[in-house]
C-alpha atoms as a PDB file:
ATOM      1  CA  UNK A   1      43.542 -14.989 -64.852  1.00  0.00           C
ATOM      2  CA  UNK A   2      41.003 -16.870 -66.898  1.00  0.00           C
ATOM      3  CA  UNK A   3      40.925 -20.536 -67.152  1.00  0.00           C
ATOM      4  CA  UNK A   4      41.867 -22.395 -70.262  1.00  0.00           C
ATOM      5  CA  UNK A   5      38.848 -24.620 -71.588  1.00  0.00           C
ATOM      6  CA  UNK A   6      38.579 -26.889 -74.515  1.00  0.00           C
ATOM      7  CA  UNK A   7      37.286 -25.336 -77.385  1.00  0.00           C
ATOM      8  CA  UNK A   8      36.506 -26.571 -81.053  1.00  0.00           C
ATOM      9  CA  UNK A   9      39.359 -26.555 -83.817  1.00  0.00           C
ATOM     10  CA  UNK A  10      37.522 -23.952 -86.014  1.00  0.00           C
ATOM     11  CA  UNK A  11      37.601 -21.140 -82.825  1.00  0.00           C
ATOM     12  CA  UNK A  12      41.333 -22.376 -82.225  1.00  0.00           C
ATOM     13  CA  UNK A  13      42.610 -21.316 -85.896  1.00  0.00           C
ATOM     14  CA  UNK A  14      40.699 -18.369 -85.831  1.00  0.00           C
ATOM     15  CA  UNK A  15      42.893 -17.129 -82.628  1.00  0.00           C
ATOM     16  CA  UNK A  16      46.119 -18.328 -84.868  1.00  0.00           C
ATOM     17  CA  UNK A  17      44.854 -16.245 -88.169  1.00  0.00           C
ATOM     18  CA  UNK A  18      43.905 -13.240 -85.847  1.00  0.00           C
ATOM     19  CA  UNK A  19      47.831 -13.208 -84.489  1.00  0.00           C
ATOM     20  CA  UNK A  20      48.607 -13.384 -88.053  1.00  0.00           C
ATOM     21  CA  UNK A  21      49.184 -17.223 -88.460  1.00  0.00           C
ATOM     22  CA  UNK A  22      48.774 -18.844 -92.489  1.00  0.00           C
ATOM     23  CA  UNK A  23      47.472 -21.987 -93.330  1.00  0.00           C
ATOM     24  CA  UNK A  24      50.378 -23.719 -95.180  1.00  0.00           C
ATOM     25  CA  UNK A  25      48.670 -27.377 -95.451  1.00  0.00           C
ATOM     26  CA  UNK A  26      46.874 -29.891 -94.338  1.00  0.00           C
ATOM     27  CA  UNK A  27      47.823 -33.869 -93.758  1.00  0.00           C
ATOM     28  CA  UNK A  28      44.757 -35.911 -92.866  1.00  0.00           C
ATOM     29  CA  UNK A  29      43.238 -34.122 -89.561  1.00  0.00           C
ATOM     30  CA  UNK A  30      45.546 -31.774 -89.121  1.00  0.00           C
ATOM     31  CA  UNK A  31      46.093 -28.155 -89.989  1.00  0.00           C
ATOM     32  CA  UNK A  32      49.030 -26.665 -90.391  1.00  0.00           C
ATOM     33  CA  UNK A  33      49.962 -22.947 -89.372  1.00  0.00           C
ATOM     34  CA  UNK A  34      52.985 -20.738 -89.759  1.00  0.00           C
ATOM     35  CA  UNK A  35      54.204 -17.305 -89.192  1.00  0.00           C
ATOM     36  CA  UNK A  36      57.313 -15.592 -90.272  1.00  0.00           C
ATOM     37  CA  UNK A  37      59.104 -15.007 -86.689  1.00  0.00           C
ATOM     38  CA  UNK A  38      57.986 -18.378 -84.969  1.00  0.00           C
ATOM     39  CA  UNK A  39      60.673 -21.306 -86.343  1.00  0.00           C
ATOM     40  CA  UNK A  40      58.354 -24.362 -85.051  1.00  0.00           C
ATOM     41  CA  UNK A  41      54.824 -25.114 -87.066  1.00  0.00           C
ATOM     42  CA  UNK A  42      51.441 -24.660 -84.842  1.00  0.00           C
ATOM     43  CA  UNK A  43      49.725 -27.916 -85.531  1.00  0.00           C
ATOM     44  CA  UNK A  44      46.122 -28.421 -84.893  1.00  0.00           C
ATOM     45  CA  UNK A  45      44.198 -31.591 -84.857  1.00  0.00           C
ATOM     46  CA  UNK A  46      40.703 -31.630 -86.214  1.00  0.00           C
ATOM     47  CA  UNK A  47      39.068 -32.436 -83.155  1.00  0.00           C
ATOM     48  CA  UNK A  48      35.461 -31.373 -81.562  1.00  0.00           C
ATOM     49  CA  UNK A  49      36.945 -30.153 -78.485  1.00  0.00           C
ATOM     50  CA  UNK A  50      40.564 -29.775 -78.429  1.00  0.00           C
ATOM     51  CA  UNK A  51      42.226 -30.849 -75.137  1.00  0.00           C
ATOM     52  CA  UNK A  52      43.936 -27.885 -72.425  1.00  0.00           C
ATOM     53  CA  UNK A  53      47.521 -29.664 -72.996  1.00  0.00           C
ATOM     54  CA  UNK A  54      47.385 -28.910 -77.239  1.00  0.00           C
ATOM     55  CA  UNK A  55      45.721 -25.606 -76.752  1.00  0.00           C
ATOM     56  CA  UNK A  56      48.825 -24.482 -73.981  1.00  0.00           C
ATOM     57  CA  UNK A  57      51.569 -26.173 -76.548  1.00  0.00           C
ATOM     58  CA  UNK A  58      50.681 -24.687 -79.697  1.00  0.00           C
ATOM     59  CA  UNK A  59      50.462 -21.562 -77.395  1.00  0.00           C
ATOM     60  CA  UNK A  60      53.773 -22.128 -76.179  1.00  0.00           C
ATOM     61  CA  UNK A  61      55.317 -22.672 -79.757  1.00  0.00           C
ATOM     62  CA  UNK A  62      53.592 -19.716 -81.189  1.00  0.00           C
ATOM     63  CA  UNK A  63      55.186 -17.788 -78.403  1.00  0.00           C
ATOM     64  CA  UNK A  64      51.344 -16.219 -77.589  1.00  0.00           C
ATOM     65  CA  UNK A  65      50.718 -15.220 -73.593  1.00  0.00           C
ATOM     66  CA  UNK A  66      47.417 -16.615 -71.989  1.00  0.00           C
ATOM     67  CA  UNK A  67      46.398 -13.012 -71.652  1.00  0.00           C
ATOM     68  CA  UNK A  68      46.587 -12.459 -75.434  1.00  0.00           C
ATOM     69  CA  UNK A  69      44.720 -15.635 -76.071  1.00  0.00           C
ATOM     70  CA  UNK A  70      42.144 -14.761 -74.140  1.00  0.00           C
ATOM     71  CA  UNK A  71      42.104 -11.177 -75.681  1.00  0.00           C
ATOM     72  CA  UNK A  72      42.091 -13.235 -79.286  1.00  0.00           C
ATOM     73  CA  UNK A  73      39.278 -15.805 -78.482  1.00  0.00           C
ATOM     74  CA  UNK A  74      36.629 -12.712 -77.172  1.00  0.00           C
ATOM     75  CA  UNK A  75      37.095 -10.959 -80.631  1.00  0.00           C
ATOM     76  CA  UNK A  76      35.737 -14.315 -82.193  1.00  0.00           C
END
């Protein structure tokens, strides 16, 4: 199983709008994602790299396996 590594905000939402994830807003640096199904907000920070621990909770929350991620983040 591939190893989760920081990547930058802008390849992060791309994996949530490929799953089929909307940008509803966005409050200083942080975007905000939702999709019908998934009752918590993905919420990611406007950071250069974005840390292992955010990239596995928002994962968690948007109820996405690692295998699908990584599936997601090749097609970018």
């Amino acid at each position: 199983m591939p190893k989760i590594t920081p990547i930058s905000y802008k390849k992060l939402c791309r994996v949530f709008e490929l799953e089929g994830f909307k940008l509803i807003r966005q409050k200083g640096d942080h975007l905000v994602y939702v999709k019908r199904g998934i009752p918590r907000p993905v919420v990611i920070p406007k950071y250069q790299n974005i840390p292992v621990f955010v990239i596995k909770n928002n994962l968690r929350t948007a109820r996405i396996s690692r295998e699908r991620y990584v599936e997601l983040l090749e097609q970018i």
